[in-house]
N, C-alpha and C. Protein backbone atom coordinates (compact mmCIF):
# COMPACT_ATOMS: atom_id res chain seq x y z
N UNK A 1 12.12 -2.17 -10.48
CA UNK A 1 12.06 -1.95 -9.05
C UNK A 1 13.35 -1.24 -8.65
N UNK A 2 13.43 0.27 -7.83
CA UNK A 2 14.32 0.98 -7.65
C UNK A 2 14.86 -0.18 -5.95
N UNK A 3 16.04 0.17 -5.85
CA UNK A 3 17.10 -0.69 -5.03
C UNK A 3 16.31 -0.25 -3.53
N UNK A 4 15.67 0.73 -3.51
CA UNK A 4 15.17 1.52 -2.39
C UNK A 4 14.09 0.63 -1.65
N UNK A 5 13.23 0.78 -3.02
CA UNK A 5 12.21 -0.26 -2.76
C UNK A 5 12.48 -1.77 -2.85
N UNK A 6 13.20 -2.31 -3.24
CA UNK A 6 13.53 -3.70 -2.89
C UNK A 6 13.70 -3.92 -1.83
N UNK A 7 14.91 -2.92 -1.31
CA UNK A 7 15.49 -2.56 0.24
C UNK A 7 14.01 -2.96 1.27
N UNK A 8 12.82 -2.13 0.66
CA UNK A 8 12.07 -1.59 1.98
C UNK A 8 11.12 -2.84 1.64
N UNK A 9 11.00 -3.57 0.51
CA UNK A 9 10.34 -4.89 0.68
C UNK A 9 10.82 -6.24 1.76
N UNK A 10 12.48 -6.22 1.61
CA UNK A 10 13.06 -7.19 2.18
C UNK A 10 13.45 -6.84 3.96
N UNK A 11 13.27 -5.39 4.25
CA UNK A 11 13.30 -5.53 5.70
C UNK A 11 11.76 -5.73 6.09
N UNK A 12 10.54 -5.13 5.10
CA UNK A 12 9.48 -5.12 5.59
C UNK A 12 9.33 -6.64 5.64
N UNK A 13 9.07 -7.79 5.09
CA UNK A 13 9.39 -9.08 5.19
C UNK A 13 9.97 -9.68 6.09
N UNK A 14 11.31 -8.92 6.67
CA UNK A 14 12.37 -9.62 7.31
C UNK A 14 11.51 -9.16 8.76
N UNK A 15 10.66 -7.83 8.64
CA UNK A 15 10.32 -7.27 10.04
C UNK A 15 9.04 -8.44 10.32
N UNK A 16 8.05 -8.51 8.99
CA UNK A 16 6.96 -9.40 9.36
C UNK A 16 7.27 -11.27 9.97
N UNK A 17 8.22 -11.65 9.29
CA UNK A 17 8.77 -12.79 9.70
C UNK A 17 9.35 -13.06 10.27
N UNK A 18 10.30 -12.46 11.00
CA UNK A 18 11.29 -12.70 12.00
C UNK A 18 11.24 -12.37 13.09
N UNK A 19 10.36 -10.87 13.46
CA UNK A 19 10.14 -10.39 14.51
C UNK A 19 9.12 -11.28 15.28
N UNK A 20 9.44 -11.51 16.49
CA UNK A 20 8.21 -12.46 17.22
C UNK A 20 6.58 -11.43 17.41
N UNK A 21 5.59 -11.45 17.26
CA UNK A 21 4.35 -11.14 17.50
C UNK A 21 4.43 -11.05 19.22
N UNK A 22 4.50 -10.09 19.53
CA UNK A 22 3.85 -9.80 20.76
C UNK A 22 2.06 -10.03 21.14
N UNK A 23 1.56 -10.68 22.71
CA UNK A 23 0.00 -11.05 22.97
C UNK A 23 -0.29 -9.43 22.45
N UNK A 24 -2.00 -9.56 22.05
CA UNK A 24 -2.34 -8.97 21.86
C UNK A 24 -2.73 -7.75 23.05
N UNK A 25 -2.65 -6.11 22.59
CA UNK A 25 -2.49 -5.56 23.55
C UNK A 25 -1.56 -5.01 23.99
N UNK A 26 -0.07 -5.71 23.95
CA UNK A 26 0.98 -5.82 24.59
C UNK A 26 1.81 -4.12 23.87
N UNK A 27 1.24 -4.03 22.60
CA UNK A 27 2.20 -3.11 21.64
C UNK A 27 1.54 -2.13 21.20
N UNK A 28 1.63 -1.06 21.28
CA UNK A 28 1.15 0.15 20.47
C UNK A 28 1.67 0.35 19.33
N UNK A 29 0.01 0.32 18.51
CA UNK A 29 0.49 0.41 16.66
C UNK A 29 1.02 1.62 16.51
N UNK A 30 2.03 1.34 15.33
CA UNK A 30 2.88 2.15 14.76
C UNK A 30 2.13 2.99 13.91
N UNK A 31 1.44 3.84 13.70
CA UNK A 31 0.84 4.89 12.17
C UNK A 31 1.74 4.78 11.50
N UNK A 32 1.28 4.60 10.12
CA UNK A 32 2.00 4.68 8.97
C UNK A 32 1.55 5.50 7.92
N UNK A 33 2.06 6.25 6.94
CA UNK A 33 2.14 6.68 5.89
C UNK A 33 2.52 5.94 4.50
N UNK A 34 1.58 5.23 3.95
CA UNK A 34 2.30 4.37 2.72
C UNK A 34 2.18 5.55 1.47
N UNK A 35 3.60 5.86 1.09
CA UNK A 35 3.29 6.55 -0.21
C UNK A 35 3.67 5.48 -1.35
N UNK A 36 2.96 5.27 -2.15
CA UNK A 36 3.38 4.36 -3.68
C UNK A 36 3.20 4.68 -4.74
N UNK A 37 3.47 3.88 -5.93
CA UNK A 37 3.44 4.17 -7.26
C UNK A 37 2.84 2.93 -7.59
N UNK A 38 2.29 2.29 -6.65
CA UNK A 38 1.35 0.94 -6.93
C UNK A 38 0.52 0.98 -8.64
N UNK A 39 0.72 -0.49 -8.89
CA UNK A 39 0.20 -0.59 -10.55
C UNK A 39 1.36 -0.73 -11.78
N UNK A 40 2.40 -0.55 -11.41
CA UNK A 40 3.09 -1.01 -12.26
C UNK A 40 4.04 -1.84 -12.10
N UNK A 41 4.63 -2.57 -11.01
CA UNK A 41 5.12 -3.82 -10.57
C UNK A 41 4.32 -4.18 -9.41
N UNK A 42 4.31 -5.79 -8.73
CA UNK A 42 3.74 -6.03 -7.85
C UNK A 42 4.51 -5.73 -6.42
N UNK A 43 6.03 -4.76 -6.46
CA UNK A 43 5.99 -4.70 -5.31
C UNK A 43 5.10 -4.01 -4.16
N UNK A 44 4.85 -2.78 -4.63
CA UNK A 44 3.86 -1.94 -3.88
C UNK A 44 2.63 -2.84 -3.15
N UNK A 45 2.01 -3.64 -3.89
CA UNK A 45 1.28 -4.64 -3.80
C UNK A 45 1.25 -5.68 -2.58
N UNK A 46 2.70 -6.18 -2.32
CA UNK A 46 2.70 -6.57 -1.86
C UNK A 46 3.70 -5.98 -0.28
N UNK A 47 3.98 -4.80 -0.75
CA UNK A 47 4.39 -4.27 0.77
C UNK A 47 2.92 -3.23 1.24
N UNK A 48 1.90 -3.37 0.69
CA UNK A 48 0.66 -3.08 1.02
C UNK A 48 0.50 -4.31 1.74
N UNK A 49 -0.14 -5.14 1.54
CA UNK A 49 -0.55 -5.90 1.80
C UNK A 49 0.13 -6.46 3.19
N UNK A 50 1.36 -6.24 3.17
CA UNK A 50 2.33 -6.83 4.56
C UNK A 50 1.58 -5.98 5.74
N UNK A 51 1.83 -4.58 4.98
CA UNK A 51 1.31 -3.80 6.00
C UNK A 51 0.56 -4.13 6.95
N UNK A 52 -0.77 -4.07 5.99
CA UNK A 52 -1.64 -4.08 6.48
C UNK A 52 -2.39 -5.74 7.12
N UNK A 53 -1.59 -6.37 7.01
CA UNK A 53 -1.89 -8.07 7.73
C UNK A 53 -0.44 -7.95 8.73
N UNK A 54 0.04 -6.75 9.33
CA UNK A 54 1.13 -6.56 9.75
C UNK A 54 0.49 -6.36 12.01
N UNK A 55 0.74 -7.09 12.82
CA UNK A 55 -0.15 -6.50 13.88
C UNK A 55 0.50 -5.16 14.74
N UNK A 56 1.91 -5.35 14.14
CA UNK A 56 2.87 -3.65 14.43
C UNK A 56 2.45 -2.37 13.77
N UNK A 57 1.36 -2.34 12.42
CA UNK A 57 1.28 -1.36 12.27
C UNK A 57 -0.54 -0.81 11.87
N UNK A 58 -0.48 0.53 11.90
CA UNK A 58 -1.88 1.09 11.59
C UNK A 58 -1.49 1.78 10.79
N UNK A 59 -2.39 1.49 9.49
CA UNK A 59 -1.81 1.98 8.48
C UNK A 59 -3.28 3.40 8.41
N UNK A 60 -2.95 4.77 8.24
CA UNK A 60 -3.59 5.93 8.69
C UNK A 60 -4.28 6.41 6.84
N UNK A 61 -3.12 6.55 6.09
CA UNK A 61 -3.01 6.90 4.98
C UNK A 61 -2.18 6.18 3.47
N UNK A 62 -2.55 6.34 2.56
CA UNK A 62 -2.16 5.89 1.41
C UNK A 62 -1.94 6.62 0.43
N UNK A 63 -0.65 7.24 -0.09
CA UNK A 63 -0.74 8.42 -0.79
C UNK A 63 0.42 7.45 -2.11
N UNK A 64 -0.77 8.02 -3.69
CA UNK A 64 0.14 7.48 -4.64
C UNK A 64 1.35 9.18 -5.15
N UNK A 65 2.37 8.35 -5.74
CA UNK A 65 3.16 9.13 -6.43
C UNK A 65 3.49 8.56 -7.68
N UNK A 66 4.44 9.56 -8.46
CA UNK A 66 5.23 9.18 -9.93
C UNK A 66 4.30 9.19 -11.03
N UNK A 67 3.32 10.14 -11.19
CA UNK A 67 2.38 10.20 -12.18
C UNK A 67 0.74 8.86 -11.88
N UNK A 68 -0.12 9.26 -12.77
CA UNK A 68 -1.36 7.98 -13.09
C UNK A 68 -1.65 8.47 -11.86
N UNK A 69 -1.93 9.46 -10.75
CA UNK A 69 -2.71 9.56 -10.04
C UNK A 69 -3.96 8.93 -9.30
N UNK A 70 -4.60 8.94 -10.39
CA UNK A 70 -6.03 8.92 -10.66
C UNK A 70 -6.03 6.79 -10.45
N UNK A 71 -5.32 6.77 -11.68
CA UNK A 71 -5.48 5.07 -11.21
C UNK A 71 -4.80 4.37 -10.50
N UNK A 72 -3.45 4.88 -10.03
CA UNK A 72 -3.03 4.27 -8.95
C UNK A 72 -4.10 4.51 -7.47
N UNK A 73 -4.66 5.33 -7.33
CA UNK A 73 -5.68 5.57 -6.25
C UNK A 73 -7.00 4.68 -6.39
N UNK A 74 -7.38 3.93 -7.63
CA UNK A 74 -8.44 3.27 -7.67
C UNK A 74 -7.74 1.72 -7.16
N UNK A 75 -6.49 1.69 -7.63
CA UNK A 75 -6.06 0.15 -7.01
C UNK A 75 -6.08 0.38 -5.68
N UNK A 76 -5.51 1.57 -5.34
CA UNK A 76 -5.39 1.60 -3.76
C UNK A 76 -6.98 1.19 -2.82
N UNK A 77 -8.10 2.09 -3.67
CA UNK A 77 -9.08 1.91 -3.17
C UNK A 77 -9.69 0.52 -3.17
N UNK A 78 -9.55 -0.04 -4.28
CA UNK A 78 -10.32 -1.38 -4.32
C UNK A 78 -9.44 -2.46 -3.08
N UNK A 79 -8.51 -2.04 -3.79
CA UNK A 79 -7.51 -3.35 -2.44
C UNK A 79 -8.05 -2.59 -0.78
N UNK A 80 -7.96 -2.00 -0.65
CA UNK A 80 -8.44 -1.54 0.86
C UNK A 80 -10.05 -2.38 0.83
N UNK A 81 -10.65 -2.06 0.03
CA UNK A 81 -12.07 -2.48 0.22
C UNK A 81 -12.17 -3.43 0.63
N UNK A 82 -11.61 -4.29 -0.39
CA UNK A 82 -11.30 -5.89 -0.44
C UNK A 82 -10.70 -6.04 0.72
N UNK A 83 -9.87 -5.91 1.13
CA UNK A 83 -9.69 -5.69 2.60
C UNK A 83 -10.03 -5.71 3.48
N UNK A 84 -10.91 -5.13 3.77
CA UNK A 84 -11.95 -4.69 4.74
C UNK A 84 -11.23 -3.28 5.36
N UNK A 85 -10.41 -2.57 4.74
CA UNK A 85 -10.28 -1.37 5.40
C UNK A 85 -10.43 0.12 5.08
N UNK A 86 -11.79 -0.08 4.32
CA UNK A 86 -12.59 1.18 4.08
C UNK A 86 -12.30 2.55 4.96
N UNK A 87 -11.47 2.41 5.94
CA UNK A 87 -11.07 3.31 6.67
C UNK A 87 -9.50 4.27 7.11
N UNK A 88 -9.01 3.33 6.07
CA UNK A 88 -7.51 4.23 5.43
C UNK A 88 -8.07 4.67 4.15
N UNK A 89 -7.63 6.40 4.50
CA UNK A 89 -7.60 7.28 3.66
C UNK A 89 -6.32 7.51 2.40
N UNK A 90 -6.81 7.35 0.99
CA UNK A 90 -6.39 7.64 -0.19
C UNK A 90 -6.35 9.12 -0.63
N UNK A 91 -4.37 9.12 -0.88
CA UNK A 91 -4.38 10.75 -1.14
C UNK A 91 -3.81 10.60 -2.31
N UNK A 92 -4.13 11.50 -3.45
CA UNK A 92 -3.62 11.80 -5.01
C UNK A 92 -2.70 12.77 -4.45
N UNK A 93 -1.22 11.62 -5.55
CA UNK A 93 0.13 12.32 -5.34
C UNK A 93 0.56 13.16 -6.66
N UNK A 94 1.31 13.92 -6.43
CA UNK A 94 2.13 14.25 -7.68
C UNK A 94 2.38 13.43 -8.89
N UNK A 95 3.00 13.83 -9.84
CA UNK A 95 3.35 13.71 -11.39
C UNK A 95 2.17 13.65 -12.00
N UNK A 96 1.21 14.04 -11.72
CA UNK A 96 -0.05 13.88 -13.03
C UNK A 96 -0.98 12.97 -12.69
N UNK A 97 -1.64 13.45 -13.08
CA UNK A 97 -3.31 12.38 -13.07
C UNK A 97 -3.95 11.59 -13.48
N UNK A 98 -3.42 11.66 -14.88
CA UNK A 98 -4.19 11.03 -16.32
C UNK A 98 -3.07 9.61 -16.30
N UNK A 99 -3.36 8.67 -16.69
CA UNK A 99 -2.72 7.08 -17.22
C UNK A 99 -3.81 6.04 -16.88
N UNK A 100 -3.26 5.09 -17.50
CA UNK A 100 -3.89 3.80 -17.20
C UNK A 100 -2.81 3.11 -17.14
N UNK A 101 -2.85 1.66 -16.95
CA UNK A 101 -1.71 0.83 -16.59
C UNK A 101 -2.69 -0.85 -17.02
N UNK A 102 -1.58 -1.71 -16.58
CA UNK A 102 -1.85 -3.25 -16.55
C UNK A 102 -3.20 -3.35 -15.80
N UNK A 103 -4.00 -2.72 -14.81
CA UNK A 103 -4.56 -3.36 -13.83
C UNK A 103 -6.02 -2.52 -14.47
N UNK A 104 -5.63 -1.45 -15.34
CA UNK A 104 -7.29 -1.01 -15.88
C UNK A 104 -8.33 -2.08 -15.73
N UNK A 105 -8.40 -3.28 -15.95
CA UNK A 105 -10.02 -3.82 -16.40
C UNK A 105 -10.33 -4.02 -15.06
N UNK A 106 -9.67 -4.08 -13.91
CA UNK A 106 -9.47 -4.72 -12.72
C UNK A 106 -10.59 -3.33 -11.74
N UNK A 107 -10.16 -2.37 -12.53
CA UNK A 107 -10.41 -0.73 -11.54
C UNK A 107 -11.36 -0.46 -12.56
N UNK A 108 -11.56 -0.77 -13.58
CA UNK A 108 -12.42 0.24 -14.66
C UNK A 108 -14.13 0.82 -14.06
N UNK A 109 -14.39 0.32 -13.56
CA UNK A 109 -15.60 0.62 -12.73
C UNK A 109 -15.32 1.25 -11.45
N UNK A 110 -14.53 1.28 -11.04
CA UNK A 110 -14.23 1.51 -9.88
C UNK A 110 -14.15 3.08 -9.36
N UNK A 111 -15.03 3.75 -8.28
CA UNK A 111 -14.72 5.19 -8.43
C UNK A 111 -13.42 5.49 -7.13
C-alpha cells in the first residue's frame, strides 16, 4: 500500500466517522471519480465501499489503473452489482489489459 493511499484511506474514514451526517436533503452530493488498482490489496476495496455507503458522496465513475485492466474492472463490476449500483459507470485504465490476480474465481464468470 503506497503512503498516498493509506493517506486517502485514513481521512476517507476519518471523513465517514467523524463528520456528523447532515438530515437528509440538507447536502448536495459530492460527484466523485474513483480511480483504482482494486484486486490486489483490500484497500481499494474498502475505500470503495466507504464511498459508496458514504451519504456526502455520488459516486459517477470508476476507473481502474496500474495494469490487469480487464480484471480489475470485473471486481469493480461485480461489487457495484452487489451493491445495488448498476449505475456507476466502469472505465478501463492504463498499463495493460491482460492479468489475473487473487480474486479470479470470484470474477471468472463475470462479464
Amino acid at each position: 500500500m503506497t503512503r498516498f493511499t493509506f493517506t486517502l484511506a485514513i481521512v476517507s474514514f476519518a471523513m465517514l466517522t467523524l463528520t456528523p451526517t447532515p438530515p437528509a436533503g440538507a447536502l448536495d452530493k459530492i460527484p466523485v471519480i474513483f480511480d483504482t488498482d482494486i484486486g490486489d490489496d483490500i484497500d481499494d476495496t474498502w475505500a470503495l465501499t466507504m464511498l459508496l455507503k458514504s451519504p456526502q458522496f455520488d459516486v459517477k465513475l470508476v476507473t481502474t489503473t496500474y495494469g490487469k485492466a480487464e480484471y480489475r474492472a470485473k471486481i469493480l463490476a461485480k461489487m457495484l452489482t452487489v451493491a445495488g449500483r448498476t449505475d456507476v459507470a466502469v472505465g478501463l485504465g492504463a498499463g495493460g489489459r491482460d492479468g489475473v490476480g487473487g480474486q479470479q474465481a470470484w470474477v471468472k464468470d463475470y462479464a
